[in-house]
C-alpha atoms as a PDB file:
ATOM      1  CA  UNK A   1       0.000   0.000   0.000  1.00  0.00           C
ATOM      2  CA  UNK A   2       2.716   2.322   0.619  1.00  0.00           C
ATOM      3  CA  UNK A   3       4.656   1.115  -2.391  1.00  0.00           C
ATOM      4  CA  UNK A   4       4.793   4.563  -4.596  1.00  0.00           C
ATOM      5  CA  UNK A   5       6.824   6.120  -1.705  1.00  0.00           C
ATOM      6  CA  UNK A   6       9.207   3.150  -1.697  1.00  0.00           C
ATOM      7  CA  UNK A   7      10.186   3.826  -5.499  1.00  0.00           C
ATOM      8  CA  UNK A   8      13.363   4.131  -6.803  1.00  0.00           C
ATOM      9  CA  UNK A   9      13.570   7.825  -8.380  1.00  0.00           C
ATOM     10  CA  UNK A  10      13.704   6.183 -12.586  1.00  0.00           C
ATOM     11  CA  UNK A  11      10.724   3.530 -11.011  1.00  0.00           C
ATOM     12  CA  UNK A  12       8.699   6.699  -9.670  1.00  0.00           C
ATOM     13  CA  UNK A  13       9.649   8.978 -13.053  1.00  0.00           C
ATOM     14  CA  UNK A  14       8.145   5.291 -15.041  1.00  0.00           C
ATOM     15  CA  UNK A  15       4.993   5.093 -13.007  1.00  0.00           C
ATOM     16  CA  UNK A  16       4.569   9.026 -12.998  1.00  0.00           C
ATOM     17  CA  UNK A  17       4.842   9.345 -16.779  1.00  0.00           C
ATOM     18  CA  UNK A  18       3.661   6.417 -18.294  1.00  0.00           C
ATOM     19  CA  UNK A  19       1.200   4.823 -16.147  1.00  0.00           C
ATOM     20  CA  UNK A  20      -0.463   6.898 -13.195  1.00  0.00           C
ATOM     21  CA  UNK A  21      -1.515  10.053 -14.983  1.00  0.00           C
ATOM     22  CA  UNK A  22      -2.630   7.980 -17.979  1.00  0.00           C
ATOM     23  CA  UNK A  23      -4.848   5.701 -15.733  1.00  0.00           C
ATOM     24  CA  UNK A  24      -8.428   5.899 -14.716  1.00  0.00           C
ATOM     25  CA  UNK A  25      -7.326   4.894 -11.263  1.00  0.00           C
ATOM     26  CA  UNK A  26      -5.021   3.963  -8.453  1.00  0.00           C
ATOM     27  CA  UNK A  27      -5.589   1.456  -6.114  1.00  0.00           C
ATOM     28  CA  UNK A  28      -3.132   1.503  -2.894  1.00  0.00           C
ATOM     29  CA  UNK A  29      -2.863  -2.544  -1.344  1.00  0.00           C
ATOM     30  CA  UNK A  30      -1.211  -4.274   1.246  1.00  0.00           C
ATOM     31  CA  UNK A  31      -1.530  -7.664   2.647  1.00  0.00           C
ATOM     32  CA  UNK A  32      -1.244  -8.451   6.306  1.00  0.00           C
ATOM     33  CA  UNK A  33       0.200 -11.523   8.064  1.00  0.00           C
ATOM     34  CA  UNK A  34      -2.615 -13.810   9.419  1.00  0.00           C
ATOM     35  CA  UNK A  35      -1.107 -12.912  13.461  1.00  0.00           C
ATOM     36  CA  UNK A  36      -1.715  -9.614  12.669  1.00  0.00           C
ATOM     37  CA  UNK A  37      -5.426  -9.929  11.627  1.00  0.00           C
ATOM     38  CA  UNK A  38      -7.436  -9.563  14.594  1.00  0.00           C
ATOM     39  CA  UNK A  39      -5.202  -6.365  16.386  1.00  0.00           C
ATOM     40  CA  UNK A  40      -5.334  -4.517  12.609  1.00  0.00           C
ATOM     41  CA  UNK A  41      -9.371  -5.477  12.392  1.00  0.00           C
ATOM     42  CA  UNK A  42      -9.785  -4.261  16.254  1.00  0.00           C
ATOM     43  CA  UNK A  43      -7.421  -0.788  15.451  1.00  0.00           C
ATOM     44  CA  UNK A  44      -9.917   0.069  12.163  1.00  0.00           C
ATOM     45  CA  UNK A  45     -12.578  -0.230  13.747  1.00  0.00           C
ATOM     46  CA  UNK A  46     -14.240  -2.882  11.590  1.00  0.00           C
ATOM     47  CA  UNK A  47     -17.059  -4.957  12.213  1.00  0.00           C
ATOM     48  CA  UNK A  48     -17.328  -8.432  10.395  1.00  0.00           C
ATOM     49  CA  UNK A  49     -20.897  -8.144  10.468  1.00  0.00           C
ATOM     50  CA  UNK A  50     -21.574  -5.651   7.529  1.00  0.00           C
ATOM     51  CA  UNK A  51     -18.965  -7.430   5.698  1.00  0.00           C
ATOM     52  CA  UNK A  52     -19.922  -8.569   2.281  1.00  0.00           C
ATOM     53  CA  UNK A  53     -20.317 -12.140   1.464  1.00  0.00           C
ATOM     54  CA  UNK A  54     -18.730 -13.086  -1.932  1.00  0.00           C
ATOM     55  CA  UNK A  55     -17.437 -16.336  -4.115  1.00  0.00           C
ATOM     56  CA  UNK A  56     -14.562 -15.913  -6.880  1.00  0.00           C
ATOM     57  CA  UNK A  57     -13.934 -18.352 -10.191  1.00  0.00           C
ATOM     58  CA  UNK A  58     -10.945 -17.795 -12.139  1.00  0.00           C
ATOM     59  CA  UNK A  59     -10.967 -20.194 -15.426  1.00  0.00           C
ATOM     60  CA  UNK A  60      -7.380 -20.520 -17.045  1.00  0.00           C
ATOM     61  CA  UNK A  61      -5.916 -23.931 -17.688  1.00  0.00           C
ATOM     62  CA  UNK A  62      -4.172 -26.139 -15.444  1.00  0.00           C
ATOM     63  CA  UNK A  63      -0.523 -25.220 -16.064  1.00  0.00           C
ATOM     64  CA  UNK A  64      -1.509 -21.525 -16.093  1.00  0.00           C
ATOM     65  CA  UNK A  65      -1.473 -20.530 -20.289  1.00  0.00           C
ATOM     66  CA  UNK A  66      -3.500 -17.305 -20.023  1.00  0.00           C
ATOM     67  CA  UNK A  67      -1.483 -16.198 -16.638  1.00  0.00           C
ATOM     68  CA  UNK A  68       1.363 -16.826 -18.195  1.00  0.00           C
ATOM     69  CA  UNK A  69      -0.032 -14.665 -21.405  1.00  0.00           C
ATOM     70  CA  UNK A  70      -0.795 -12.205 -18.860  1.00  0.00           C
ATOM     71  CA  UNK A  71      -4.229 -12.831 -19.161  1.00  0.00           C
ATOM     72  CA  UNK A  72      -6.899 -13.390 -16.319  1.00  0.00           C
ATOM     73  CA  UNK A  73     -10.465 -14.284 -16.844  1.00  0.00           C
ATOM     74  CA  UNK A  74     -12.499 -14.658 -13.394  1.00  0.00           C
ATOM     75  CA  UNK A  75     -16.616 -14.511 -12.388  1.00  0.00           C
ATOM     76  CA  UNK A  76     -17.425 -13.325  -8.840  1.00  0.00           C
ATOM     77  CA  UNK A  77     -20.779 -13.921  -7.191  1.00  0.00           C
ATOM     78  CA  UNK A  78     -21.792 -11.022  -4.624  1.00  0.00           C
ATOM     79  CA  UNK A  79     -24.009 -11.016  -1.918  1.00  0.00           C
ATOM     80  CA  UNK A  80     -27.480  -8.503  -2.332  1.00  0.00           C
ATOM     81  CA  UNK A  81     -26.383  -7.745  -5.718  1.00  0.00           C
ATOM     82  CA  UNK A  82     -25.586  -9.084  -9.575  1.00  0.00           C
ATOM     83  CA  UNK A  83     -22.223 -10.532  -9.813  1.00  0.00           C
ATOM     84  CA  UNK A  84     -19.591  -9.138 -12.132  1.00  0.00           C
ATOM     85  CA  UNK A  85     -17.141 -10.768 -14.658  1.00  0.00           C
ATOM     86  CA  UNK A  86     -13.666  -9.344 -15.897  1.00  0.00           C
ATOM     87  CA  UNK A  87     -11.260 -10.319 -18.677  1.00  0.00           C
ATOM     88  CA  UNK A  88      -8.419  -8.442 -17.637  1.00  0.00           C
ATOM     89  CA  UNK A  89      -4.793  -7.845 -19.047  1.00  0.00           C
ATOM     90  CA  UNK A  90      -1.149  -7.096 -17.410  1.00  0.00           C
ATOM     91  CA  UNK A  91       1.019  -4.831 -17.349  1.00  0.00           C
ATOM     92  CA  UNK A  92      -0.406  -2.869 -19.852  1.00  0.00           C
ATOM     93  CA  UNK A  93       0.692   1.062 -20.895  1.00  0.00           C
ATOM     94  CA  UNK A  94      -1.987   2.760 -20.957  1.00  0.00           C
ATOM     95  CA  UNK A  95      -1.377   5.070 -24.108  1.00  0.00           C
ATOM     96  CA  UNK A  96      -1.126   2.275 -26.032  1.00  0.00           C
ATOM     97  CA  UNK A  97      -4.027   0.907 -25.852  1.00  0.00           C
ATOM     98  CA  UNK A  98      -6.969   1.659 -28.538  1.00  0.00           C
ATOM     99  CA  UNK A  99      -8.948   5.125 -28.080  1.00  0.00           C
ATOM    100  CA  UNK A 100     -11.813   2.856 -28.528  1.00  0.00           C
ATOM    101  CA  UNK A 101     -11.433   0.657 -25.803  1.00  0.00           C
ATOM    102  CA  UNK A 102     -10.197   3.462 -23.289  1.00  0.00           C
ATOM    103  CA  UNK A 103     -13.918   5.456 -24.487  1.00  0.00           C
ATOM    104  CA  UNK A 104     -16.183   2.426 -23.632  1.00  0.00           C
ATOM    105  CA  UNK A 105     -17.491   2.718 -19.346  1.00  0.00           C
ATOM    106  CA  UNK A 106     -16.820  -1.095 -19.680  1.00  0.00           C
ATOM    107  CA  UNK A 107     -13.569  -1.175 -19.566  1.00  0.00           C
ATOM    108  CA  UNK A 108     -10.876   0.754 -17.042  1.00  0.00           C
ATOM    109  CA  UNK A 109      -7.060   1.135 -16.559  1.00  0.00           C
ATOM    110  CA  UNK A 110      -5.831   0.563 -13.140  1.00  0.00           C
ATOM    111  CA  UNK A 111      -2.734   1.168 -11.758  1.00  0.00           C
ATOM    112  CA  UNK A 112      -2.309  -1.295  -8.489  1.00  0.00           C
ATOM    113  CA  UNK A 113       0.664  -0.285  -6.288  1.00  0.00           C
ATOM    114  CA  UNK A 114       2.038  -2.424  -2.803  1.00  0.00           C
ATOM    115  CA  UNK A 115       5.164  -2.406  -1.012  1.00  0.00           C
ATOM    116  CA  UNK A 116       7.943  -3.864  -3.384  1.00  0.00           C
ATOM    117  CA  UNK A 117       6.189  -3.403  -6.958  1.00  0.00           C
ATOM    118  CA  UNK A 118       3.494  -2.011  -8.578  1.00  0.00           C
ATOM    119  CA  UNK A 119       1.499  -3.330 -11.968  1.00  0.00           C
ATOM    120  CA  UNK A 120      -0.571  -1.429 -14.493  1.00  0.00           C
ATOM    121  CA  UNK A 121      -3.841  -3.558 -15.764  1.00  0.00           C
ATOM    122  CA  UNK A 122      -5.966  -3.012 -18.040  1.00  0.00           C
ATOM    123  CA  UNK A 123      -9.752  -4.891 -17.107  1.00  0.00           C
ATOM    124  CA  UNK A 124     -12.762  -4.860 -19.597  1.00  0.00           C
ATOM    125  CA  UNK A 125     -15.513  -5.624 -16.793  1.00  0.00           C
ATOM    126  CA  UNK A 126     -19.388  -7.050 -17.264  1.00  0.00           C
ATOM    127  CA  UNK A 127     -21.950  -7.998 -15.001  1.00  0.00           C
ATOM    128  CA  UNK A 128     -23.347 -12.062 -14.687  1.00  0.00           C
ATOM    129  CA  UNK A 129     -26.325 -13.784 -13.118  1.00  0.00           C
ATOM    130  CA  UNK A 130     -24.997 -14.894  -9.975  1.00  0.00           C
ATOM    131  CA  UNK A 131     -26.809 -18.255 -10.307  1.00  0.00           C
ATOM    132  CA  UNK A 132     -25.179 -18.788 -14.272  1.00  0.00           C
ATOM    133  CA  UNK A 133     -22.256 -18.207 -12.359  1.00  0.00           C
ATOM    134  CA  UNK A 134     -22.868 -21.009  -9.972  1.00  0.00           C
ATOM    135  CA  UNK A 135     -23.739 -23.598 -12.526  1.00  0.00           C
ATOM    136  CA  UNK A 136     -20.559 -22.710 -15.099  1.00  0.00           C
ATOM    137  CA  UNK A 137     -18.469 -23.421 -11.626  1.00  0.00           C
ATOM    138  CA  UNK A 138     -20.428 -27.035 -11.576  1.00  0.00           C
ATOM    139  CA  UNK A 139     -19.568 -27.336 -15.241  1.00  0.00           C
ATOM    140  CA  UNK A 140     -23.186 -27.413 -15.862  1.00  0.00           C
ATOM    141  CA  UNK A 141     -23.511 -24.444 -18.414  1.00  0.00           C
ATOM    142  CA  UNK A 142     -19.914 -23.610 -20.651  1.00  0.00           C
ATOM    143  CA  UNK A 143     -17.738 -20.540 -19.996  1.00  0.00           C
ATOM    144  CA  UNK A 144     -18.470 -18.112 -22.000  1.00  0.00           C
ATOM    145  CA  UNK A 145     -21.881 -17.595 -21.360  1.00  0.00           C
ATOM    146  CA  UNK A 146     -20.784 -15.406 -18.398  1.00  0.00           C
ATOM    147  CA  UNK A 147     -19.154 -12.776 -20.619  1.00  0.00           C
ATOM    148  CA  UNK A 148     -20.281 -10.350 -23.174  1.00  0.00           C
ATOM    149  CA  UNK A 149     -19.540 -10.317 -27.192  1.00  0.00           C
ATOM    150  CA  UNK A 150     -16.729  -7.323 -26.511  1.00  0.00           C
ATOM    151  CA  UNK A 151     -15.314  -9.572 -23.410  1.00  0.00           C
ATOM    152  CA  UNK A 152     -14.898 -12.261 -25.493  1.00  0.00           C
ATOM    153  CA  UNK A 153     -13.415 -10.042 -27.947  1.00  0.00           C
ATOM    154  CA  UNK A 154     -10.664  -8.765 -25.715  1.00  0.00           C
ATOM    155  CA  UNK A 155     -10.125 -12.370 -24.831  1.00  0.00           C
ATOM    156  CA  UNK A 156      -9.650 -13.638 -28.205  1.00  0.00           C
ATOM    157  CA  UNK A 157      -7.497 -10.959 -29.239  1.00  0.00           C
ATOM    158  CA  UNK A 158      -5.133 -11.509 -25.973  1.00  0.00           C
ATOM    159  CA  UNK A 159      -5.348 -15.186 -25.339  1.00  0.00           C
ATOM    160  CA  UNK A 160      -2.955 -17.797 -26.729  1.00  0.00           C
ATOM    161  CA  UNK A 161      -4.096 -19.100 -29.745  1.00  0.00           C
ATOM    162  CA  UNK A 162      -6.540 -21.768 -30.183  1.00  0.00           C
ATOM    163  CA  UNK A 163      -7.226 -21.378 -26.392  1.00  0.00           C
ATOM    164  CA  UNK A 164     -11.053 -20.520 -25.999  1.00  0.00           C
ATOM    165  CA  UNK A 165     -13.053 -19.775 -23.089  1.00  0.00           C
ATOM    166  CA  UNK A 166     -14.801 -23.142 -23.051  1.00  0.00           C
ATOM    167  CA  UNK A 167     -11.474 -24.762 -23.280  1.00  0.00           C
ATOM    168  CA  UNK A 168     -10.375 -23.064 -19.820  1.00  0.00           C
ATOM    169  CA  UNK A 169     -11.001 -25.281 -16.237  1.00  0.00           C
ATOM    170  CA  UNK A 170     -12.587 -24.059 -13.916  1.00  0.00           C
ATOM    171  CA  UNK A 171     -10.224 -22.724 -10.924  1.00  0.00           C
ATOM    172  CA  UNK A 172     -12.142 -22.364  -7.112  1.00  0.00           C
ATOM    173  CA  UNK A 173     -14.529 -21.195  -5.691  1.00  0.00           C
ATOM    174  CA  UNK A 174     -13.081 -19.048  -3.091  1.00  0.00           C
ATOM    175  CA  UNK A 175     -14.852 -17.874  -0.554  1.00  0.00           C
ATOM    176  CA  UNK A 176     -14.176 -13.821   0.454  1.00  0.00           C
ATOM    177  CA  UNK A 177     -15.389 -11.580   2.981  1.00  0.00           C
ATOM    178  CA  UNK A 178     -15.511  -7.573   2.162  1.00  0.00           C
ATOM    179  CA  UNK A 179     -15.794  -4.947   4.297  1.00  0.00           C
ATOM    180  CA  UNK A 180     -15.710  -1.215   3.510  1.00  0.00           C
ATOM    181  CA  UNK A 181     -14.730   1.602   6.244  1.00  0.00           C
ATOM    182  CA  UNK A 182     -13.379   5.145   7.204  1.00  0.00           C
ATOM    183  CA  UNK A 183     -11.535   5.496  10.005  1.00  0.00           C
ATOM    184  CA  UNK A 184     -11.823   8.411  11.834  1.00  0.00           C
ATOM    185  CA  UNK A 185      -8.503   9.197  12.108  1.00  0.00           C
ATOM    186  CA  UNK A 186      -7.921   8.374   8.060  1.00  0.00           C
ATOM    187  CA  UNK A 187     -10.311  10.049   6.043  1.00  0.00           C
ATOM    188  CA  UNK A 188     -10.092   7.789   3.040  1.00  0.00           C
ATOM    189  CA  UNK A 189     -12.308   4.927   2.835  1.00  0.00           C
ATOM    190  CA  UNK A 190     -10.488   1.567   3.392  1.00  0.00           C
ATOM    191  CA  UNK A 191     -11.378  -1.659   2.540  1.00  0.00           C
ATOM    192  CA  UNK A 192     -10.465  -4.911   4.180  1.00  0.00           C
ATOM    193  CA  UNK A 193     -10.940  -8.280   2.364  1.00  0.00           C
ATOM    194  CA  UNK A 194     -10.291 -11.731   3.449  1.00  0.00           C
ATOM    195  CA  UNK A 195      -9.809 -14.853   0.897  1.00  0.00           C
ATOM    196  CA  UNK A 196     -10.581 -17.935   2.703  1.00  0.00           C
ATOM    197  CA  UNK A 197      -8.844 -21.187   0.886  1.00  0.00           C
ATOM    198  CA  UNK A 198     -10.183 -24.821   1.333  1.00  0.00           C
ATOM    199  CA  UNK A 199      -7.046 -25.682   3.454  1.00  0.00           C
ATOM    200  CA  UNK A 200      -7.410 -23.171   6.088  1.00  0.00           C
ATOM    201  CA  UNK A 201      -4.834 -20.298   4.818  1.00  0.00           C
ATOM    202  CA  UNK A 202      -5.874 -16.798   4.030  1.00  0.00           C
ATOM    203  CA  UNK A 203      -4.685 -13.572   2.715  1.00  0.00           C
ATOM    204  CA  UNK A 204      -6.238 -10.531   4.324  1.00  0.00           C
ATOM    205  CA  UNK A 205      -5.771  -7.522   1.985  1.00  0.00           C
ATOM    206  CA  UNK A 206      -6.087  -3.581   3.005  1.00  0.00           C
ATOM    207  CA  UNK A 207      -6.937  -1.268   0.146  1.00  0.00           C
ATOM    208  CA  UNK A 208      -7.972   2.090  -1.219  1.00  0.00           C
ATOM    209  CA  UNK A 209      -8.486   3.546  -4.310  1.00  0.00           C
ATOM    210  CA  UNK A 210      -8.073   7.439  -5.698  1.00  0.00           C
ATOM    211  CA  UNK A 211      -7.789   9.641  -8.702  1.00  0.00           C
ATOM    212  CA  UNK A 212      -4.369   9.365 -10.668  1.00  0.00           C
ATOM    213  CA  UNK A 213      -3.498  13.082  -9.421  1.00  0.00           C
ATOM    214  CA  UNK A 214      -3.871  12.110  -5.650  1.00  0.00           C
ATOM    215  CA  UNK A 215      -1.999   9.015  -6.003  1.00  0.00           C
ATOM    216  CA  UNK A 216       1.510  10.294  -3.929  1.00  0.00           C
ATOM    217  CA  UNK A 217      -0.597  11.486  -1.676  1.00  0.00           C
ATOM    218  CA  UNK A 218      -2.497   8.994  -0.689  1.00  0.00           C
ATOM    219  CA  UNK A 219       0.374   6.856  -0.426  1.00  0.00           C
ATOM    220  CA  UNK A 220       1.898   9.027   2.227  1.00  0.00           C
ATOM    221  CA  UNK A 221      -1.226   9.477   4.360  1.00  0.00           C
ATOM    222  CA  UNK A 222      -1.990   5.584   4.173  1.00  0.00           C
ATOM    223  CA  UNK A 223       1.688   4.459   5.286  1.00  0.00           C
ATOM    224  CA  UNK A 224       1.534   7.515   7.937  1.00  0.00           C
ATOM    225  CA  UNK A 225      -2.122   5.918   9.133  1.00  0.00           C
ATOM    226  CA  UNK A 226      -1.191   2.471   8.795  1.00  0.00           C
ATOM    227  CA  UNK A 227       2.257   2.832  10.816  1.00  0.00           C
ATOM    228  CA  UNK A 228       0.126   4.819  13.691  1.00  0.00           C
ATOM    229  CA  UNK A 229      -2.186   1.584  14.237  1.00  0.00           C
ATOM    230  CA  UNK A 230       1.342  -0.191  14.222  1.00  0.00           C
ATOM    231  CA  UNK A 231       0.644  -2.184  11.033  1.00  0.00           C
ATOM    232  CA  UNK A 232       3.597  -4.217   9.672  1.00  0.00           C
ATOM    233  CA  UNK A 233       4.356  -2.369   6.019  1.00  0.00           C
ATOM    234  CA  UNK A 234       7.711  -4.597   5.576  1.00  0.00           C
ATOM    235  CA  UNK A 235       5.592  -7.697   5.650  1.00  0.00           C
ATOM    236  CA  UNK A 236       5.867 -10.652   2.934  1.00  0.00           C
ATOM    237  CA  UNK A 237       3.324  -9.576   0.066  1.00  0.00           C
ATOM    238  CA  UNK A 238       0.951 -11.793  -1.729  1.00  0.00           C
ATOM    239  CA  UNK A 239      -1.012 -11.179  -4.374  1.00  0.00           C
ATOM    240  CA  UNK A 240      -5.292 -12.493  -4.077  1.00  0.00           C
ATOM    241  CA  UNK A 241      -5.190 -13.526  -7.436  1.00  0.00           C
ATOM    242  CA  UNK A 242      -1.260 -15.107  -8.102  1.00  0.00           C
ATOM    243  CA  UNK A 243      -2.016 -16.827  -4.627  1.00  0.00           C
ATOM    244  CA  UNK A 244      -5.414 -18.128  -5.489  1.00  0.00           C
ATOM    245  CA  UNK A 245      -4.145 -19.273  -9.263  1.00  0.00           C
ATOM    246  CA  UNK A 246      -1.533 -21.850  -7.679  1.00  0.00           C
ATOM    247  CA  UNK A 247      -3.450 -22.837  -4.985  1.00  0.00           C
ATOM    248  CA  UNK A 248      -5.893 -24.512  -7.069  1.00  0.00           C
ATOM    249  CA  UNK A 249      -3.106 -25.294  -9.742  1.00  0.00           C
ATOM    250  CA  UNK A 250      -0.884 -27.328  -7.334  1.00  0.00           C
ATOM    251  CA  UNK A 251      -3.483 -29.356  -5.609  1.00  0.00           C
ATOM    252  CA  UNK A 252      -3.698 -32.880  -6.237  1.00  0.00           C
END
């Protein structure tokens, strides 16, 4: 989360003037260790109780083609609400990319930074029928159902060749827990997320998001609010999605 301040000057001057200002958005993360969950839950104030309920699918193959093409396809059902599909691509520049694509409200360029790295994606996003979603995860109804003719599009045209939607296995579910706040003492809203696995692990993510010209910022006010509640920013980082991706990949 407090990665932009951590930058080397030529990896701050690359992320000023070819990715940040050229983004739609900046999204500030950091993952906790699990012995530091309950203290960091009990110092924001947070309240698993209005915590959102939700289930992830990614669909890639099993030795990880479209990761490896930088490619990530995934379907997430969401409690109280429809669920929402993304075909998304990384890194990406943004000024590359097609006026087209960067006109259409589908699709959005994200810059994600953390301590040690940062990544710029590009994500064309859809919603889904939470219960289609269900039955593609039992195999009962085919991939691509879940995602719309320019989805597939962006897939096709990023994909390895000859690999199709249908052709992709199906990779979870995982189980999540979300939970939006503002600390009183922050001012920006946070958002804490949990990813529960099958064999007990978990990575418990802090986030927030802001406008490409706040980004610096924000990063200095989060690692200033984060280090008063005495959270850990030197701590191992892992990534939901890298994490979740061999998880299912490895098992036998």
């Amino acid at each position: 989360m407090a990665g932009l301040s951590d930058l080397t000057d030529k990896q701050l001057k690359e992320v000023l003037d070819k990715l940040i200002m050229a983004a739609d958005s900046v999204e500030l993360k950091l993952t906790l260790p699990e012995t530091a969950r309950a203290k960091t839950s009990a110092a924001l104030g947070n309240d698993p109780l209005d915590a959102e309920v939700r289930q992830v699918f990614f669909f890639d193959t099993p030795d990880l083609k479209l990761n490896d093409a930088g490619v990530v396809v995934r379907a997430r059902r969401r409690q109280g609400e429809d669920g929402d599909t993304v075909v998304k691509l990384r890194p990406v520049v943004p000024n590359d990319l097609p006026e087209e694509l960067r006109q259409s409200d589908s699709f959005k360029v994200e810059v994600d930074a953390m301590p040690g790295g940062y990544v710029c994606s590009a994500s064309f996003k859809g919603a889904a029928d939470n219960d289609l979603i269900r039955e593609v995860g039992f195999g009962r109804e085919p991939i691509h159902r879940l995602f719309s003719k320019e989805q597939r599009e962006f897939y096709e045209e990023h994909a390895p060749e000859g690999l199709g939607l249908d052709d992709l296995t199906v990779l979870g579910p995982i189980p999540t827990m979300r939970l939006k706040n503002r600390p009183d003492a922050f001012g920006r809203k946070l958002v804490t997320e949990l990813w529960l696995y099958p064999d007990g692990s978990q990575i418990i993510e802090l986030s927030t998001k802001t406008v490409p010209s706040d980004a610096f910022q924000a990063a200095v006010e989060t690692r200033a609010y984060l280090s008063s509640i005495d959270v850990d920013l030197d701590a191992e980082q892992h990534t939901k999605t890298k994490t979740a991706l061999e998880f299912f990949t490895t098992q036998e």
